[in-house]
Protein backbone atom coordinates (compact mmCIF):
# COMPACT_ATOMS: atom_id res chain seq x y z
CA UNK A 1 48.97 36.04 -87.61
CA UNK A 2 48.08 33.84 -90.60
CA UNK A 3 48.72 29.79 -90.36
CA UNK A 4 48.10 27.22 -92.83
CA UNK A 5 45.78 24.98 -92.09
CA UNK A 6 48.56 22.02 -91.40
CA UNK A 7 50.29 24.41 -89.36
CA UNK A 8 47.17 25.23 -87.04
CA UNK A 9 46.41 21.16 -86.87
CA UNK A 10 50.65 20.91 -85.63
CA UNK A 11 49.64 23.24 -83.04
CA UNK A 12 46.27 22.03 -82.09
CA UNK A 13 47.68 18.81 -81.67
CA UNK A 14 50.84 19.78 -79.35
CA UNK A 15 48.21 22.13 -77.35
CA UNK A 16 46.13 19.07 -76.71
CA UNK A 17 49.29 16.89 -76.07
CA UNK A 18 50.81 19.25 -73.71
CA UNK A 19 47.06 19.62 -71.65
CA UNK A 20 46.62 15.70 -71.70
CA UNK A 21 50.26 15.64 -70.24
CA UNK A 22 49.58 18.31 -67.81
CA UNK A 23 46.68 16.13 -66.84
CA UNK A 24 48.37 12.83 -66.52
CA UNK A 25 51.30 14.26 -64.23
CA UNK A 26 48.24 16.51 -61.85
CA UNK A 27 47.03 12.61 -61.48
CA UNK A 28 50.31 11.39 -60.83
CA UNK A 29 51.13 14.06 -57.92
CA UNK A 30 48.57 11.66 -55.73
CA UNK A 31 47.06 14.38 -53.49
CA UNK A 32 47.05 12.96 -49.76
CA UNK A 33 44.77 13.32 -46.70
CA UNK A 34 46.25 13.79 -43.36
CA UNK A 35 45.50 10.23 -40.69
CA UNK A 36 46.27 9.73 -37.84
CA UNK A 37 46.29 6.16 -35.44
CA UNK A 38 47.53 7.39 -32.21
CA UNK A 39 50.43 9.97 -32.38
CA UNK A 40 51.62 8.41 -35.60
CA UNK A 41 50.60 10.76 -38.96
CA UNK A 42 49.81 8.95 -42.19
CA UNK A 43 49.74 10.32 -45.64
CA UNK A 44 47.41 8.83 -47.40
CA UNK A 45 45.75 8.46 -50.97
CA UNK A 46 42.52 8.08 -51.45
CA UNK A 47 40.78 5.36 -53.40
CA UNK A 48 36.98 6.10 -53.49
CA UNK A 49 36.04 5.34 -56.86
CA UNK A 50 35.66 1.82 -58.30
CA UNK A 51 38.53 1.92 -60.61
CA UNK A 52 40.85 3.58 -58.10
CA UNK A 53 40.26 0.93 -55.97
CA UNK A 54 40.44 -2.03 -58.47
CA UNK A 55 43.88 -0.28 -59.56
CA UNK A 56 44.84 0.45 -55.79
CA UNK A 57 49.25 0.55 -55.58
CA UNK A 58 49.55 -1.78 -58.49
CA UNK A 59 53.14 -1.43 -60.12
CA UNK A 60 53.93 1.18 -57.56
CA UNK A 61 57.64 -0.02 -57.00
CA UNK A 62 57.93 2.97 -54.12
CA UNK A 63 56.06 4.56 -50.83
CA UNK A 64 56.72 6.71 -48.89
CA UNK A 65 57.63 5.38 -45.61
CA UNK A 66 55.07 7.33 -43.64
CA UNK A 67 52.51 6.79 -46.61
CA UNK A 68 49.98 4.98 -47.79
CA UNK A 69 46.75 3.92 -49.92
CA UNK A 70 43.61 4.36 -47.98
CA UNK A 71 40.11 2.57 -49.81
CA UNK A 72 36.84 3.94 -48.93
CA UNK A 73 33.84 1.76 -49.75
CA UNK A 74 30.52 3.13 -50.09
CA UNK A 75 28.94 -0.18 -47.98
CA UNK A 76 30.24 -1.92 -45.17
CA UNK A 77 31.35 -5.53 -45.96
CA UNK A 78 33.97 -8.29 -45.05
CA UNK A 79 36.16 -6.83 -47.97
CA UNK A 80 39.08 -8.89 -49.59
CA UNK A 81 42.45 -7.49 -50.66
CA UNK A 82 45.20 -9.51 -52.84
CA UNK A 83 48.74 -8.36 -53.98
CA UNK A 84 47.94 -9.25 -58.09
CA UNK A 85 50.46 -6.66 -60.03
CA UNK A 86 51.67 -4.96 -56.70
CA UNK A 87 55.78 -5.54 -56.54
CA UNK A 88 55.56 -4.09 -52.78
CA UNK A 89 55.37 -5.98 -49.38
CA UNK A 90 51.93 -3.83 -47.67
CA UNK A 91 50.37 -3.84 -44.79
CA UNK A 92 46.22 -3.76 -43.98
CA UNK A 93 44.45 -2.42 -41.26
CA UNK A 94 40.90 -3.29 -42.15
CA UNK A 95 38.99 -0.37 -40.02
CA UNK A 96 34.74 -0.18 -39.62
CA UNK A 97 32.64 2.19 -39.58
CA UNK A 98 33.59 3.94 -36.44
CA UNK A 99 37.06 4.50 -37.39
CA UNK A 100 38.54 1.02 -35.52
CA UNK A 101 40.83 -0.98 -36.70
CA UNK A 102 39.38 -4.63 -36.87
CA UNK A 103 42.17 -6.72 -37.87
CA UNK A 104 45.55 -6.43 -39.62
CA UNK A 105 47.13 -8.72 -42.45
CA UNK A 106 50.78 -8.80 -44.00
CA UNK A 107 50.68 -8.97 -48.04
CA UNK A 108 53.46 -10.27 -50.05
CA UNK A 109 54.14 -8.97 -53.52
CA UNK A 110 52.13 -10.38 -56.61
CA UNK A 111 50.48 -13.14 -54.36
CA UNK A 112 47.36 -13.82 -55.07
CA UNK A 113 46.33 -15.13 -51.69
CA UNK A 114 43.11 -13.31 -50.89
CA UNK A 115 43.08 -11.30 -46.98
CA UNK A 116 39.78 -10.37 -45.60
CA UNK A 117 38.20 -8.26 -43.21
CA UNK A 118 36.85 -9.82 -40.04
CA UNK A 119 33.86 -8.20 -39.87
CA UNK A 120 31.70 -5.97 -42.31
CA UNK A 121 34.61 -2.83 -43.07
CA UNK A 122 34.37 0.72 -44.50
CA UNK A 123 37.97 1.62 -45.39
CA UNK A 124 41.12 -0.34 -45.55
CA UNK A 125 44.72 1.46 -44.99
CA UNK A 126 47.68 -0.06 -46.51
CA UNK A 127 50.84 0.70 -46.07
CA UNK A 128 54.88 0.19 -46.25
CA UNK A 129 54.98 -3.81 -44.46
CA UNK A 130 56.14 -3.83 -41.03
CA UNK A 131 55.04 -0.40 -41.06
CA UNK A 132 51.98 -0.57 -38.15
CA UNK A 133 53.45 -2.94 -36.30
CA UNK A 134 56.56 -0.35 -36.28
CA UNK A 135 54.56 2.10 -35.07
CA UNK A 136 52.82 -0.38 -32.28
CA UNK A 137 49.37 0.02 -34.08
CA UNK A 138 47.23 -2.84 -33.10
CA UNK A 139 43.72 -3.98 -33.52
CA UNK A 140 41.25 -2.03 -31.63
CA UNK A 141 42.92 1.10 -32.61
CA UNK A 142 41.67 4.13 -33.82
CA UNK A 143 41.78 6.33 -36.77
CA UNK A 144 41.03 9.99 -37.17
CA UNK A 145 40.91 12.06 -40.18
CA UNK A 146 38.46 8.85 -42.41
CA UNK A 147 36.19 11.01 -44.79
């Protein structure tokens, strides 16, 4: 098959279109991991990286009511959580090292007010609002399935 050379650039270019949109949508699917606090399952995303955890659910406007965003730090610390750019009421469990929840905190959209740990955490869960204390998740609970 002969193509001109403007011809081959046309379909370069839609070739690397179509795999940069392929790629955009496979990181818009949000692959979850399985948690569980109690009886009650969790779907989670993971934020592990940095930047995933710097963008965390901002201008998510929907979640599903059984999911939710879990961060994983790679050192324990007091971490703080605000709502900047996040149009959804959450819920935090702040949870150490061993898998315990620590503390809990209600978030309202696009505040700024900061909500911290109690103690030195590894991972933070959030979630739907309303939606632990739905579920009758309480400090001092734990959670299985944490990478």
């Amino acid at each position: 098959m002969h193509c001109s050379a403007s011809g081959w650039v046309s379909r370069s270019s839609a070739l690397i279109l179509a795999g940069l949109w392929h790629a955009a949508s496979a990181a818009d699917s949000h692959a979850t991991l399985p948690l569980h606090i109690g009886q009650r399952l969790f779907q989670v995303e993971v934020a592990a990286t940095p930047h995933e955890r710097e963008r965390g659910l901002m201008a998510r406007k929907q979640l599903a009511a059984n999911g939710g965003m879990l961060f994983v730090f790679e050192q324990e610390a007091p971490h703080c959580f605000w709502m900047h750019n996040t149009p959804l009421p959450l819920s935090i469990a702040f949870i150490d090292s061993q898998g315990r929840i620590v503390n809990l905190a209600d978030m309202q959209p696009h505040s700024d007010d900061l909500h911290c740990a109690r103690t030195n955490v590894r991972y933070a869960l959030e979630v739907a609002q309303g939606g632990f204390a739905r579920r009758g998740i309480t400090a001092g609970a734990l959670v299985d399935g944490l990478p």
